[in-house]
C-alpha atoms as a PDB file:
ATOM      1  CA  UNK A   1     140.789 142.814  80.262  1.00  0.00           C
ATOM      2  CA  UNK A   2     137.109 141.519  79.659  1.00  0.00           C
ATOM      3  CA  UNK A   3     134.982 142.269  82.688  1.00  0.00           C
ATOM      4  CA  UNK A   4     131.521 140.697  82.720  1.00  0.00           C
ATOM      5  CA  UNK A   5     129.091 141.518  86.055  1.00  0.00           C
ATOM      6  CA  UNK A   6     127.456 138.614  85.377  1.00  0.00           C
ATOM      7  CA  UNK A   7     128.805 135.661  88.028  1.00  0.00           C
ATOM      8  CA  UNK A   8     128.701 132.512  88.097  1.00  0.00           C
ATOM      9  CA  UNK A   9     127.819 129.887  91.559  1.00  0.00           C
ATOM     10  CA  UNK A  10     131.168 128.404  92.711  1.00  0.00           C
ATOM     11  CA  UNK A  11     130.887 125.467  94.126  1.00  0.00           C
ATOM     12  CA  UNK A  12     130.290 126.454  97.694  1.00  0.00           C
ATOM     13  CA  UNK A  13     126.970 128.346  96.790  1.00  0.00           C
ATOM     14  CA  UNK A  14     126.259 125.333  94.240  1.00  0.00           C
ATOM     15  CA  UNK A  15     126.502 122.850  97.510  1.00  0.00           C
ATOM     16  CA  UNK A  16     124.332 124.949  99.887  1.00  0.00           C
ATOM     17  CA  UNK A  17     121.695 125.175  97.249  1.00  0.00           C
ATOM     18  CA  UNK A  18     121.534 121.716  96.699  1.00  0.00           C
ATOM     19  CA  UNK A  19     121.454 121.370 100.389  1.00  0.00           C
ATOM     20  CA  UNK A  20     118.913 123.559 100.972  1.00  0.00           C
ATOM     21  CA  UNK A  21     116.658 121.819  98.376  1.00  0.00           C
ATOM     22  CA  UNK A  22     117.280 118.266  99.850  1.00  0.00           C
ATOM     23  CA  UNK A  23     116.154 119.841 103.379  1.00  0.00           C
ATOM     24  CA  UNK A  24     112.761 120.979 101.344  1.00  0.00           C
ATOM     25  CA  UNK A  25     112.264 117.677  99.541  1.00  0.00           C
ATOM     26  CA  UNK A  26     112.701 115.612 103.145  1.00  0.00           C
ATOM     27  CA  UNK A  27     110.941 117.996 104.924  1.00  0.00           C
ATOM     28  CA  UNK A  28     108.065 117.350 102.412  1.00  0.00           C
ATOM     29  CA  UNK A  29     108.701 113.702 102.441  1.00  0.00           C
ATOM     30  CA  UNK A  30     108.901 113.722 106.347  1.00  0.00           C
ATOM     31  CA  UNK A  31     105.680 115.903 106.487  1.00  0.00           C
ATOM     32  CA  UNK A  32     103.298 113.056 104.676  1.00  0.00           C
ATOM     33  CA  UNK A  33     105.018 110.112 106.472  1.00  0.00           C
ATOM     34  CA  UNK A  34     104.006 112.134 109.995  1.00  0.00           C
ATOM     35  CA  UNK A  35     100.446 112.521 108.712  1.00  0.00           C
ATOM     36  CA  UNK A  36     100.101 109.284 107.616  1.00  0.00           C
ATOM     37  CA  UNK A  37     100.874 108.266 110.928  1.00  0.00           C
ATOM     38  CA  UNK A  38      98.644 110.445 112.539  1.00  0.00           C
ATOM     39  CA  UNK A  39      95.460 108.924 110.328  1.00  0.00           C
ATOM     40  CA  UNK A  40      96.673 105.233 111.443  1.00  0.00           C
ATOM     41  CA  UNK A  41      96.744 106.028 114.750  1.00  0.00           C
ATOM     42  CA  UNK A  42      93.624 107.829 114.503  1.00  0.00           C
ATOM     43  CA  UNK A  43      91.675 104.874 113.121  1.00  0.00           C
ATOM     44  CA  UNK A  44      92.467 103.027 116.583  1.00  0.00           C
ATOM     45  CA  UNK A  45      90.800 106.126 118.106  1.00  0.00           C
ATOM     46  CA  UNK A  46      88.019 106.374 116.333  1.00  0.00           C
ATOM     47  CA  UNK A  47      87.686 102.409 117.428  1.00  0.00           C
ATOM     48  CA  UNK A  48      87.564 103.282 120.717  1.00  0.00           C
ATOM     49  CA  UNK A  49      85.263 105.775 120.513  1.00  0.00           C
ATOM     50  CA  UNK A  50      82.443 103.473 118.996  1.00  0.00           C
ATOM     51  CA  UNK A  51      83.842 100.335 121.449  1.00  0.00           C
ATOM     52  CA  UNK A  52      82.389 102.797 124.069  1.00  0.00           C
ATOM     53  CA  UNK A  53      79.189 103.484 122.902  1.00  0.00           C
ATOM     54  CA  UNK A  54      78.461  99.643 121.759  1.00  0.00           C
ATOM     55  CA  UNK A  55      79.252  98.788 125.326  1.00  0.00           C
ATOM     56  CA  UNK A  56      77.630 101.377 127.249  1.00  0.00           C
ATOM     57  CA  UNK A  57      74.232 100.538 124.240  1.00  0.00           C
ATOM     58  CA  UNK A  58      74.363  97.596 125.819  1.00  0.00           C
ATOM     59  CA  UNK A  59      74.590  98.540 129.708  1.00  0.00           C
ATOM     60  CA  UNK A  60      71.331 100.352 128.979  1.00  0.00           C
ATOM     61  CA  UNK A  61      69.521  98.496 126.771  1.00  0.00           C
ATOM     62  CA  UNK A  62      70.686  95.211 127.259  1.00  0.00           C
ATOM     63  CA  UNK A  63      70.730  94.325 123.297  1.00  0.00           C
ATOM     64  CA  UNK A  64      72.929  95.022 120.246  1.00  0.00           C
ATOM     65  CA  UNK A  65      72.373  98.348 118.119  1.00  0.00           C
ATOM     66  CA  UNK A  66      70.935  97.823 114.742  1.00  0.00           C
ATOM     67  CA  UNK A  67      69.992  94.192 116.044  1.00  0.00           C
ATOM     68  CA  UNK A  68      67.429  95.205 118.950  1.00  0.00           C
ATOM     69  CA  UNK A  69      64.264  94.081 118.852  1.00  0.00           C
ATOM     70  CA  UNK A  70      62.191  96.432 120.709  1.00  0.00           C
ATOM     71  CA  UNK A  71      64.122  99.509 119.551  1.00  0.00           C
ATOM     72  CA  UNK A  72      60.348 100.911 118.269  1.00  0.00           C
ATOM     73  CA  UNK A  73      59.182 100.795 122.012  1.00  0.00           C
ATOM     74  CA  UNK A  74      61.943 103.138 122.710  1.00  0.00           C
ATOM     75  CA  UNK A  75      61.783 105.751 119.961  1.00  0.00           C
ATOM     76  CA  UNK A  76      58.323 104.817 118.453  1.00  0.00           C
ATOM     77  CA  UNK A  77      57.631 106.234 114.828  1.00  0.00           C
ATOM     78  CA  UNK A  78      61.305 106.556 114.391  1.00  0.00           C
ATOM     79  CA  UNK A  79      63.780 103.376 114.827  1.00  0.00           C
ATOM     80  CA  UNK A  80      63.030 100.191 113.305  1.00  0.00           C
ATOM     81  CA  UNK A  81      63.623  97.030 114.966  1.00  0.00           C
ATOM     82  CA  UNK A  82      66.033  93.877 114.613  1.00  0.00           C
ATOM     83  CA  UNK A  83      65.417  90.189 114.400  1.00  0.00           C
ATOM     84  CA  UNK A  84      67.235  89.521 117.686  1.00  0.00           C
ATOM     85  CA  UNK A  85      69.902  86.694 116.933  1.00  0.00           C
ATOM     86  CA  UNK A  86      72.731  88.720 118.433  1.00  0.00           C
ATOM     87  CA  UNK A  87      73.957  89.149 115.001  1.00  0.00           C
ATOM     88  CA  UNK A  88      73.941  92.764 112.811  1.00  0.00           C
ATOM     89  CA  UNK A  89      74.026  90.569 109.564  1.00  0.00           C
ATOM     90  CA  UNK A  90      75.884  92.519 106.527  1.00  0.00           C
ATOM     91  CA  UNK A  91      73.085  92.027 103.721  1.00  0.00           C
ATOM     92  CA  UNK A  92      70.223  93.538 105.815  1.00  0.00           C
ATOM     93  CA  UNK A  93      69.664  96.784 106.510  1.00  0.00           C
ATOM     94  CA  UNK A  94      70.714  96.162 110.516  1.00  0.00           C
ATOM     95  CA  UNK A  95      74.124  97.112 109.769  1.00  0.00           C
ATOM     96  CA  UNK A  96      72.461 100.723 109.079  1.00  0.00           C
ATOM     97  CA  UNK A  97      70.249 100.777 112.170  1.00  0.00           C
ATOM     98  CA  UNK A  98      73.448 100.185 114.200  1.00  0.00           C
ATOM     99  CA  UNK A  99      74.095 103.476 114.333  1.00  0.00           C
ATOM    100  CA  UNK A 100      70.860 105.197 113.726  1.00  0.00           C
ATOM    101  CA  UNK A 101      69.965 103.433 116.975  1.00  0.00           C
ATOM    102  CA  UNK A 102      72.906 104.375 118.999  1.00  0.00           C
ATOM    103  CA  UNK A 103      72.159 108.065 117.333  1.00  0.00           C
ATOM    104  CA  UNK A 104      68.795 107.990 119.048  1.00  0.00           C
ATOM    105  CA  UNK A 105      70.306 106.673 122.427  1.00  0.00           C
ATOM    106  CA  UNK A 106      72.916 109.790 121.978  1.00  0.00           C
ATOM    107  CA  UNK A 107      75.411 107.613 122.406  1.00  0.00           C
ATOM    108  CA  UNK A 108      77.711 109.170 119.034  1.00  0.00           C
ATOM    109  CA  UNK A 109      78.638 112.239 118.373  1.00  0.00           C
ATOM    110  CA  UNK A 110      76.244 113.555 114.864  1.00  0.00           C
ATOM    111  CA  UNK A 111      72.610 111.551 113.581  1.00  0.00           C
ATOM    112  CA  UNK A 112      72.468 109.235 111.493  1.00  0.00           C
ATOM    113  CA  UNK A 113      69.313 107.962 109.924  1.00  0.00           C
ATOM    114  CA  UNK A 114      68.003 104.255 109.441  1.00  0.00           C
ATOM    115  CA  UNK A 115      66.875 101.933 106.780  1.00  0.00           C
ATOM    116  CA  UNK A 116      63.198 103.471 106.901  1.00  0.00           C
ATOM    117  CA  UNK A 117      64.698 106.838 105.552  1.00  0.00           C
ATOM    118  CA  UNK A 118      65.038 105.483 102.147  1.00  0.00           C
ATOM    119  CA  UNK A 119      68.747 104.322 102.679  1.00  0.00           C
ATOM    120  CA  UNK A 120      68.469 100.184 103.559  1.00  0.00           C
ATOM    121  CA  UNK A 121      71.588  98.768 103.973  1.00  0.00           C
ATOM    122  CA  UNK A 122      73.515 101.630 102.198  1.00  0.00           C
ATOM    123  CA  UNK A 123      76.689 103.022 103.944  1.00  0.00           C
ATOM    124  CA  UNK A 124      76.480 106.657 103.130  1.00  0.00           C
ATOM    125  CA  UNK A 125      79.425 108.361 104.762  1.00  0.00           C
ATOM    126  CA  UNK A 126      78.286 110.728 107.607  1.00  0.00           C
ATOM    127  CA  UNK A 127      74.766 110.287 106.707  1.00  0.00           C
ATOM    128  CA  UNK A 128      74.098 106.100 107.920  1.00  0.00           C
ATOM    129  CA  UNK A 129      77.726 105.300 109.003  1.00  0.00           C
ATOM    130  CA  UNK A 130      80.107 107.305 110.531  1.00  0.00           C
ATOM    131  CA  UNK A 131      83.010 108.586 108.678  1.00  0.00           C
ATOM    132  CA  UNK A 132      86.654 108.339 109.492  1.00  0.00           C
ATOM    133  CA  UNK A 133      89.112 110.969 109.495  1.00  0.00           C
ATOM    134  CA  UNK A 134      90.565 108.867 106.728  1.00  0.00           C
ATOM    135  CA  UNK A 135      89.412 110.764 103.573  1.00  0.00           C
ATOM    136  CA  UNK A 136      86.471 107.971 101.842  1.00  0.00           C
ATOM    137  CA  UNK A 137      86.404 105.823 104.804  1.00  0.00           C
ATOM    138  CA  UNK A 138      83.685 105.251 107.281  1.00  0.00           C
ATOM    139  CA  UNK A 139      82.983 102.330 110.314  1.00  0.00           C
ATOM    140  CA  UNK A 140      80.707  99.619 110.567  1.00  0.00           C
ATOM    141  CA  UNK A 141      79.394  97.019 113.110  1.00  0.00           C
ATOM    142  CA  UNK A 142      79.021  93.608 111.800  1.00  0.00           C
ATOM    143  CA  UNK A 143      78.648  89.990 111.662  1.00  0.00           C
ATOM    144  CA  UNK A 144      82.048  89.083 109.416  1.00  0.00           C
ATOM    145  CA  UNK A 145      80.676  85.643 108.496  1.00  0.00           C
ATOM    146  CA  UNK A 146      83.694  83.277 109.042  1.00  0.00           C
ATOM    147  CA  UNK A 147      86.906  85.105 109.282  1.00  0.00           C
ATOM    148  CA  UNK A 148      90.099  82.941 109.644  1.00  0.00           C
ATOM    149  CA  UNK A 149      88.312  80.197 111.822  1.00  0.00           C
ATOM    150  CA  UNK A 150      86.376  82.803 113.884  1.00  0.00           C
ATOM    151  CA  UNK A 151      82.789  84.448 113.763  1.00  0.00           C
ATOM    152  CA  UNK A 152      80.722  87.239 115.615  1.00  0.00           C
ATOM    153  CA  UNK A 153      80.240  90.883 115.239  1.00  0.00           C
ATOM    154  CA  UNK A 154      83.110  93.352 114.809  1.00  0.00           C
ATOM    155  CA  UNK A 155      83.785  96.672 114.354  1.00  0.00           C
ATOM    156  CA  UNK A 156      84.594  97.028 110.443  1.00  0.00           C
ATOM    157  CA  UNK A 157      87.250 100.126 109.247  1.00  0.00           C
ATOM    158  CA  UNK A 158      85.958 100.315 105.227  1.00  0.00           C
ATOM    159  CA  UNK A 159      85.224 102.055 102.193  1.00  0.00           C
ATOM    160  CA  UNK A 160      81.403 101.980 100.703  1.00  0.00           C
ATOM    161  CA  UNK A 161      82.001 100.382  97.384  1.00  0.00           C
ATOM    162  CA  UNK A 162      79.033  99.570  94.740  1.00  0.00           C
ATOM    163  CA  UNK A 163      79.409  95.643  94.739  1.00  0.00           C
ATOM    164  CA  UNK A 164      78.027  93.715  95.531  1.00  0.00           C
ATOM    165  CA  UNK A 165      74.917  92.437  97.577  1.00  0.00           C
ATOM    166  CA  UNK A 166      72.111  94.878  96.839  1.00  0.00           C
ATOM    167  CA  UNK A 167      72.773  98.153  98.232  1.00  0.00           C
ATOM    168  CA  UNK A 168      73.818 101.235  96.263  1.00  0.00           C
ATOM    169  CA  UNK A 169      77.068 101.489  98.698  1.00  0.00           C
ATOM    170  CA  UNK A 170      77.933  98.225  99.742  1.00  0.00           C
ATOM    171  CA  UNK A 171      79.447  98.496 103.656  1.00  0.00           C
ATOM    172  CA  UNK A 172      82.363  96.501 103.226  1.00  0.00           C
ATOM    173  CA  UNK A 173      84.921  97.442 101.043  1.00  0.00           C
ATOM    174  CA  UNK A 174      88.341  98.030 101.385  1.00  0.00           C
ATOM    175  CA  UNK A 175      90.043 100.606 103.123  1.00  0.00           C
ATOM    176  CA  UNK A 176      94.142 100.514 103.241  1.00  0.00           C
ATOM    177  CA  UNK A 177      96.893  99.000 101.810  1.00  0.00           C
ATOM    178  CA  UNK A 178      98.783  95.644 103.616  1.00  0.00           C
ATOM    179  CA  UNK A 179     101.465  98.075 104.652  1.00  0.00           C
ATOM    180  CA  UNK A 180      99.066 100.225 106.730  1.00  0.00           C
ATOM    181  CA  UNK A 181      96.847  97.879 107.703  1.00  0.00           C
ATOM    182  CA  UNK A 182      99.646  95.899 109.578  1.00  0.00           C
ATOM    183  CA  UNK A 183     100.915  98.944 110.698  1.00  0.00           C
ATOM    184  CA  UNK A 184      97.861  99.616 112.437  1.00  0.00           C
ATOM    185  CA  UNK A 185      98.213  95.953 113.963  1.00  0.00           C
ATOM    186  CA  UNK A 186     100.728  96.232 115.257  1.00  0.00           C
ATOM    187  CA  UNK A 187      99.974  99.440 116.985  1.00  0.00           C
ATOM    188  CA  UNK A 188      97.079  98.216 118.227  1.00  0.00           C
ATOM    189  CA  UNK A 189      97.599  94.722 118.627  1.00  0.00           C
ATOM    190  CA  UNK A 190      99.819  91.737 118.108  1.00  0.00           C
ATOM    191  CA  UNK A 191     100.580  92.492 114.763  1.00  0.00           C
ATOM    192  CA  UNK A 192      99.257  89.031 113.557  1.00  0.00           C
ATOM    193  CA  UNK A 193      96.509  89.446 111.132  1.00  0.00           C
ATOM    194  CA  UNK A 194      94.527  86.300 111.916  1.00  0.00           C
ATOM    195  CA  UNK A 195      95.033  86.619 115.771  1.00  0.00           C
ATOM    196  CA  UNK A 196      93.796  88.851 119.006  1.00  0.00           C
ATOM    197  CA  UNK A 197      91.582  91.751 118.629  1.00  0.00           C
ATOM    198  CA  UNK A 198      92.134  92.984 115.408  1.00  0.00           C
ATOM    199  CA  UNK A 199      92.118  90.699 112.091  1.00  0.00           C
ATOM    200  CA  UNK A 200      92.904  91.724 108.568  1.00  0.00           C
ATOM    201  CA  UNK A 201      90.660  90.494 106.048  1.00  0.00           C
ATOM    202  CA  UNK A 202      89.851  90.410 102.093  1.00  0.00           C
ATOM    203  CA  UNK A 203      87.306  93.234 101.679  1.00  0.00           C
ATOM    204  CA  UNK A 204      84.959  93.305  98.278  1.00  0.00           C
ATOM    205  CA  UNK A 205      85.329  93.408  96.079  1.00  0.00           C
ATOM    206  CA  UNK A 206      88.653  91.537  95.973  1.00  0.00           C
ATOM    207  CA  UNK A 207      87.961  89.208  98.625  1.00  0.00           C
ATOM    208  CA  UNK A 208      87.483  85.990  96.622  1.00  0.00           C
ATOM    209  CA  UNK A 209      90.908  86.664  95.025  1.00  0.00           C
ATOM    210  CA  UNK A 210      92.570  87.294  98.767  1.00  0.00           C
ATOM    211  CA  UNK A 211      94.582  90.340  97.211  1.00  0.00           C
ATOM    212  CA  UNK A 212      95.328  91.876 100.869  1.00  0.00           C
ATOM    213  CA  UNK A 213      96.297  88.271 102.285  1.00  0.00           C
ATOM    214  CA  UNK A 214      96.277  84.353 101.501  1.00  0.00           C
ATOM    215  CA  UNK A 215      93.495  83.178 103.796  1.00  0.00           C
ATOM    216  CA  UNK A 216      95.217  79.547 104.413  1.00  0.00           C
ATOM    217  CA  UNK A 217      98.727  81.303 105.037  1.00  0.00           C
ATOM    218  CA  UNK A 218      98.423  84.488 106.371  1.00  0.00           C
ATOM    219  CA  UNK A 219     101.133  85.901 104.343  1.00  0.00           C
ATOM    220  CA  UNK A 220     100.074  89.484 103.081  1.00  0.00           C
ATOM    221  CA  UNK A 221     101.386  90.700 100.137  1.00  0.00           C
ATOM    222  CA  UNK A 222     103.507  93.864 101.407  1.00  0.00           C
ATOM    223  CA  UNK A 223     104.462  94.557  97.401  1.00  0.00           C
ATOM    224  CA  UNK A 224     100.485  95.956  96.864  1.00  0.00           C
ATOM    225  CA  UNK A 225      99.862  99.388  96.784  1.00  0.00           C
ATOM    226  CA  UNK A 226      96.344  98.615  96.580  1.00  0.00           C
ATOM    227  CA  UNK A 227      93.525  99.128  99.304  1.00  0.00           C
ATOM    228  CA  UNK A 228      92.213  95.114  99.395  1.00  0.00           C
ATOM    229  CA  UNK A 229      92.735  94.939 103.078  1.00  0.00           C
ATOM    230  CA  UNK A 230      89.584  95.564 105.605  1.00  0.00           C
ATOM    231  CA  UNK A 231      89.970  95.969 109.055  1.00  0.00           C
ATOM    232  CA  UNK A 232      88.211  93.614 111.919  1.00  0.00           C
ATOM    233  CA  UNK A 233      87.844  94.658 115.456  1.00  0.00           C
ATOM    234  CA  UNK A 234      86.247  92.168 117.614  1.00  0.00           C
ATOM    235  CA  UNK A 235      83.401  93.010 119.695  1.00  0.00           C
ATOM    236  CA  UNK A 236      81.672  89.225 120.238  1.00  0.00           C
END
């Protein structure tokens, strides 16, 4: 009779390998979901973080970061000053002395330098805007311009992007998906887009196409994988 030492997997050993392997694969698919979580949640963090220090700016200051008009008085030589209409307009280079200002009051965590170090209105991850523990993704404060019927300044969640409106890194573009940017909503807040605390807006430069959501309906379009969708976090 033919011996052969070679043997082959019975269909026991065939089963537990195939086991075993979908254990790995959901394990690894189980893995990213968890750290995706963890950055969502995170975002709402960071949020809080910079709420704090915008409100306690203006406990001691009485005035807006970035928009202050007497910030030079304070830290002469060094901060520039704001025209004082309760506004940090996106196009001028207030949205940068935000946080260069609330740097100098050592009211967040790292410096960051103002328009007169060369910079203007360009958001420059960790260098004029804070970045987010979001890989590419940094925080703003800003006047939105009118955003579903409402206007003032807000806390923006984006990603610098090159277009448009005159800076080399243009502080407004977008930063997550309609997926995670609802999922963030609704974490944080009602888990309407165009309601409460939090909106969800068009960011550049797909804004004028309303690629994250229909402006008039407020239907987002959950089939994107695309990052159209900028986050809104009402201060005023």
């Amino acid at each position: 009779m033919y011996n052969s030492s070679n043997k082959a997997f019975t269909l026991i050993e065939l089963s537990i390998v195939l086991i075993i392997i979908s254990l790995i694969v959901g394990g690894i698919v189980s893995g990213k979901s968890l750290i995706r979580s963890a950055e969502l949640k995170s975002v709402i963090s960071e949020y809080n973080t910079y709420l704090t220090a915008y409100n306690n700016f203006l406990l001691q200051y009485d005035d807006i970061p970035g928009d202050m008009t007497n910030a030079s008085e304070y830290w002469p030589g060094v901060a520039v000053d704001g025209n004082g209409n309760r506004l940090v307009y996106v196009y001028t280079d207030e949205v940068i002395n935000t946080w260069h200002h609330l740097s100098l009051a050592e009211l967040v965590n790292g410096t960051f330098v103002g328009s007169n170090a060369g910079y203007g209105r360009s958001s420059e991850l960790g260098i004029t805007v804070p970045a987010s523990k979001m890989k590419g993704r940094g925080w703003i404060l800003v006047d939105t311009g009118v955003l579903h019927g409402r206007q003032g300044n807000a806390f923006g969640f984006m990603t610098p992007t090159t277009f448009p409106g005159g800076a080399s890194k243009h502080p407004w573009g977008g930063s997550l998906t309609p997926k995670d940017a609802i999922s963030i909503d609704k974490k944080f807040d009602d888990g309407d887009p165009r309601e409460g605390l939090l909106y969800i807006g068009n960011a550049v430069p797909s804004m004028w196409s309303q690629l994250c959501i229909n402006n008039a309906t407020g239907i987002m379009d959950f089939t994107s994988t695309r990052t159209d969708c900028g986050l809104v976090f009402w201060v005023d």
